[in-house]
C-alpha atoms as a PDB file:
ATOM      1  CA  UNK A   1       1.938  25.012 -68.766  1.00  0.00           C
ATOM      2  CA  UNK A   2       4.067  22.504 -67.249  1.00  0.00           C
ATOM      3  CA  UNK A   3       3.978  19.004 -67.597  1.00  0.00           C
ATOM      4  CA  UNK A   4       3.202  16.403 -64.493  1.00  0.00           C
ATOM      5  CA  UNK A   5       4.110  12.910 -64.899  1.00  0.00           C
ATOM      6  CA  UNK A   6       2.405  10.547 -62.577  1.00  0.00           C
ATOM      7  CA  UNK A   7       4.215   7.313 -60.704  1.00  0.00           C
ATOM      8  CA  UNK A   8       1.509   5.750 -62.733  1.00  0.00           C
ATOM      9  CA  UNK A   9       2.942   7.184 -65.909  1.00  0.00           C
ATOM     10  CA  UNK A  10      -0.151   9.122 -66.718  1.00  0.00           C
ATOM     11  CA  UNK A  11       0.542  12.832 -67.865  1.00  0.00           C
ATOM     12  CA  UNK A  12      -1.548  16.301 -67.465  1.00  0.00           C
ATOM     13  CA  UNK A  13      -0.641  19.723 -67.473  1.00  0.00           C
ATOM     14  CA  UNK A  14      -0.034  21.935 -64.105  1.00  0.00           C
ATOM     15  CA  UNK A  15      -2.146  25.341 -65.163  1.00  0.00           C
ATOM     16  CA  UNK A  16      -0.482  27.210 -62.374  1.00  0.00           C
ATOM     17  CA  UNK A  17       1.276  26.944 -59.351  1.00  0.00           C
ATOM     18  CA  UNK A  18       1.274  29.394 -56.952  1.00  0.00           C
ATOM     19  CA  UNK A  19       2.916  30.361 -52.889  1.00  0.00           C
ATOM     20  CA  UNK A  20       0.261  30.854 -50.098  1.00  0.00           C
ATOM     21  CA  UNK A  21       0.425  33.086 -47.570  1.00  0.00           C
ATOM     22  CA  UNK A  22       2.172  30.201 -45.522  1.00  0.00           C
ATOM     23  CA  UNK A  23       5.265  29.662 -48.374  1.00  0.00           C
ATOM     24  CA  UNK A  24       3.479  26.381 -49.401  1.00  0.00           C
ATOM     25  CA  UNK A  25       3.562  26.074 -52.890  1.00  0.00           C
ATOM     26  CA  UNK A  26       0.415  24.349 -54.074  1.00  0.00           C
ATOM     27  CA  UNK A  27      -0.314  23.443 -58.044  1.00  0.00           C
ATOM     28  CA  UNK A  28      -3.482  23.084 -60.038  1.00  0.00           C
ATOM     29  CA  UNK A  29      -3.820  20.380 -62.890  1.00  0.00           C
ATOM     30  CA  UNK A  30      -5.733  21.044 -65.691  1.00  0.00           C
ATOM     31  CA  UNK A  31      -7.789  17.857 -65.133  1.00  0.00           C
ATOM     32  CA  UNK A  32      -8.450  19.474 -62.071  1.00  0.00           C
ATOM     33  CA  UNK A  33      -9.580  22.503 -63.398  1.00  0.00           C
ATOM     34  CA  UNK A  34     -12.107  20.554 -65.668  1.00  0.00           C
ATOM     35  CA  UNK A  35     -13.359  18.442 -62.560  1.00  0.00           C
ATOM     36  CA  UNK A  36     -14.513  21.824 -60.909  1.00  0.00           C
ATOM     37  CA  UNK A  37     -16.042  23.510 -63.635  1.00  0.00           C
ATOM     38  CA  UNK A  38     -17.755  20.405 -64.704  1.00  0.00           C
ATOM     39  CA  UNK A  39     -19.406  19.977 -61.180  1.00  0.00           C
ATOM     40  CA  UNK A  40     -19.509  23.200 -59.895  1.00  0.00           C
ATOM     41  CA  UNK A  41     -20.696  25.423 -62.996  1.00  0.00           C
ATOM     42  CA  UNK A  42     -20.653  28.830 -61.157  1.00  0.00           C
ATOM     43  CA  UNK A  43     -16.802  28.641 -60.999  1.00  0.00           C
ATOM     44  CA  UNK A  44     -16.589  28.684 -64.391  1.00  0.00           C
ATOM     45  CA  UNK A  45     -15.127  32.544 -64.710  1.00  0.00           C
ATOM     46  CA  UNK A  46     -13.415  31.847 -61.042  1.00  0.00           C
ATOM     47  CA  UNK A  47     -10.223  30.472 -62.037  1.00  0.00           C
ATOM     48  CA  UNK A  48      -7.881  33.958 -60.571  1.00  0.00           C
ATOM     49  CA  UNK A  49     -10.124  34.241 -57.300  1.00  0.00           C
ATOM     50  CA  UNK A  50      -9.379  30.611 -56.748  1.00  0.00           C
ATOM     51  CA  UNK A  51      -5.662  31.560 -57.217  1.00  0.00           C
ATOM     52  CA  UNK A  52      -6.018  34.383 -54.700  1.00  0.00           C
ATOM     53  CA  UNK A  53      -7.639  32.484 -52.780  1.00  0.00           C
ATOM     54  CA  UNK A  54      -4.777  30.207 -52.401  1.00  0.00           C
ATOM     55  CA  UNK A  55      -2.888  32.980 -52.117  1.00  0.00           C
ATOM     56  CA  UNK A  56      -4.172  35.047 -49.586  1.00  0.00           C
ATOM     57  CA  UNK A  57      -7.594  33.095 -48.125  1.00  0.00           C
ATOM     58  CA  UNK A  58      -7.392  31.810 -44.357  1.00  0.00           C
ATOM     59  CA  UNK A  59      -6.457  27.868 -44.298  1.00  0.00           C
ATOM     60  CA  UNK A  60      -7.765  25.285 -41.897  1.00  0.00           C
ATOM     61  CA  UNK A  61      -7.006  21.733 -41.616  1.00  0.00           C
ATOM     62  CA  UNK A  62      -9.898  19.764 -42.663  1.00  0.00           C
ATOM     63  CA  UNK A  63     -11.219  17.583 -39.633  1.00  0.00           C
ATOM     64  CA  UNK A  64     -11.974  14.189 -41.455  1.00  0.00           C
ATOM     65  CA  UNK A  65      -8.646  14.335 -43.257  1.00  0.00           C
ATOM     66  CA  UNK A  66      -5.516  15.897 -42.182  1.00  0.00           C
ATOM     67  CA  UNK A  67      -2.973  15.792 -45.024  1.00  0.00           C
ATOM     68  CA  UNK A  68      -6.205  18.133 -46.345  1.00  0.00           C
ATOM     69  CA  UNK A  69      -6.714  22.294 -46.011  1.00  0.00           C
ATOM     70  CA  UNK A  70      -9.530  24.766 -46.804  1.00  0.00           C
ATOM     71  CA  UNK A  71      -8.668  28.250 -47.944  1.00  0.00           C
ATOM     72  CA  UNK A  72     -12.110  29.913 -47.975  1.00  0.00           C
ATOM     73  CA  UNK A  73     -11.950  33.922 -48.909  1.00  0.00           C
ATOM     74  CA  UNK A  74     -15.177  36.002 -49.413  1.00  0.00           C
ATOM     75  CA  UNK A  75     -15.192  38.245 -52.946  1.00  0.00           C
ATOM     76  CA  UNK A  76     -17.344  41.459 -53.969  1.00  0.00           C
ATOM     77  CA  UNK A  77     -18.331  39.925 -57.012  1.00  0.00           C
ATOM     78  CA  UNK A  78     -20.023  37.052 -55.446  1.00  0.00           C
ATOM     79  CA  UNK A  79     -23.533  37.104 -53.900  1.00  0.00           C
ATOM     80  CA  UNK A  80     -23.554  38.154 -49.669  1.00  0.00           C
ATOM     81  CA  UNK A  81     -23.232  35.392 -47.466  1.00  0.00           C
ATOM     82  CA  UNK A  82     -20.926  33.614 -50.209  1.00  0.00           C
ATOM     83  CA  UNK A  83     -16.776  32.588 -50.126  1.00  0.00           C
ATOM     84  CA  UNK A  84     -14.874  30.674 -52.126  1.00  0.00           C
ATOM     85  CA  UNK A  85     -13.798  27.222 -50.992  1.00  0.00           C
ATOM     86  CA  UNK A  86     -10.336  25.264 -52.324  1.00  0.00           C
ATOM     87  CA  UNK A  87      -9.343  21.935 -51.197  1.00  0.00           C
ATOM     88  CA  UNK A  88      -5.831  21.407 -51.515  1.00  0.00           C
ATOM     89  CA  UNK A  89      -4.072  18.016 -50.981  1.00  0.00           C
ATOM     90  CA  UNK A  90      -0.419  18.186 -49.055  1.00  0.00           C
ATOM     91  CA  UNK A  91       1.996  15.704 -49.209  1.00  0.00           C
ATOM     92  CA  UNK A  92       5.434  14.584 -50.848  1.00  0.00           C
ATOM     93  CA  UNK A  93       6.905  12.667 -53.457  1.00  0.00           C
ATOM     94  CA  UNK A  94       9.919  10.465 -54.528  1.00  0.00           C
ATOM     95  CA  UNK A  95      11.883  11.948 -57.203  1.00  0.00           C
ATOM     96  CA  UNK A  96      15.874  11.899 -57.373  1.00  0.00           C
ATOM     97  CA  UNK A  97      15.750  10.252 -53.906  1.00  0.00           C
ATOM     98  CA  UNK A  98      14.225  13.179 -52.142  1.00  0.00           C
ATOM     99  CA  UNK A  99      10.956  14.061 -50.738  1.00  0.00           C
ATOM    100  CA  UNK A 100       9.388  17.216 -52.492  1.00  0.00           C
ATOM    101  CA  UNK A 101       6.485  18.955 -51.597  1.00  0.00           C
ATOM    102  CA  UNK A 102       3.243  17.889 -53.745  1.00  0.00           C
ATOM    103  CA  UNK A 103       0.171  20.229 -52.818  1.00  0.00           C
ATOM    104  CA  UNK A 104      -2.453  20.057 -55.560  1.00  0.00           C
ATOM    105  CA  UNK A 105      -5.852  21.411 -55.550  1.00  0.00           C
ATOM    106  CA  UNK A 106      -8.202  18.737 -55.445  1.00  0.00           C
ATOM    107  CA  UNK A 107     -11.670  20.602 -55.849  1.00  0.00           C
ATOM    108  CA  UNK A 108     -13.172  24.468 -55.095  1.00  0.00           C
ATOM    109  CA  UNK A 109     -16.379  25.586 -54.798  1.00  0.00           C
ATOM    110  CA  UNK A 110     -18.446  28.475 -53.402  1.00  0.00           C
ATOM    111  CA  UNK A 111     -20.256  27.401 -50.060  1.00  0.00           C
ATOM    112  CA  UNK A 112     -22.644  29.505 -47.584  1.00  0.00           C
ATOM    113  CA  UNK A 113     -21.077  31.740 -44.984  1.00  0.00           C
ATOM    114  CA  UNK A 114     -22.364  33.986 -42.412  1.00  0.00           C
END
């Protein structure tokens, strides 16, 4: 795992980082990966279909917020009528005077689909 330092100076590990189908790359924290699990129990044993998700899931910009996107993708394993939901966070940072690309997942749950 790779270490993230914040402008803040606070430190957590990235658990993976991975392309979408778009060539964003887009990063998940492990505090992140507590966050979801904590709240949404039923991703729990989720953690590579959120990754494919990312990876391969259709993307929309979220209407309230648009540095936001959903991926959504639907799985056999889950119940009908049921897709996996990741929120991911674009935007850039500062670091050796250059803006670099900062995409983090921000939450992920399963939501209702028809």
């Amino acid at each position: 795992m790779a270490i993230l330092y914040s402008i803040l100076g606070s430190i957590d590990l990235i658990r993976a980082t991975v392309q979408d189908r778009y060539g964003n790359e887009v990063y998940i924290t492990e505090e992140r990966w507590q966050h979801i699990i904590t709240g949404h129990r039923d991703m729990e044993n989720n953690f590579e279909y959120l990754l494919k998700t990312l990876r391969t899931g259709k993307r929309r910009r979220d209407r309230e917020n648009s540095s936001k996107f959903l991926y959504t993708q639907k799985f056999k394993h889950l119940p009908p009528q049921t897709a996996l939901l990741v929120v991911v966070k674009f935007g850039h940072m500062q670091a050796a005077k250059r803006n670099i690309p900062n995409n983090f997942v921000v939450s992920a749950y399963l939501i209702h689909v028809k």
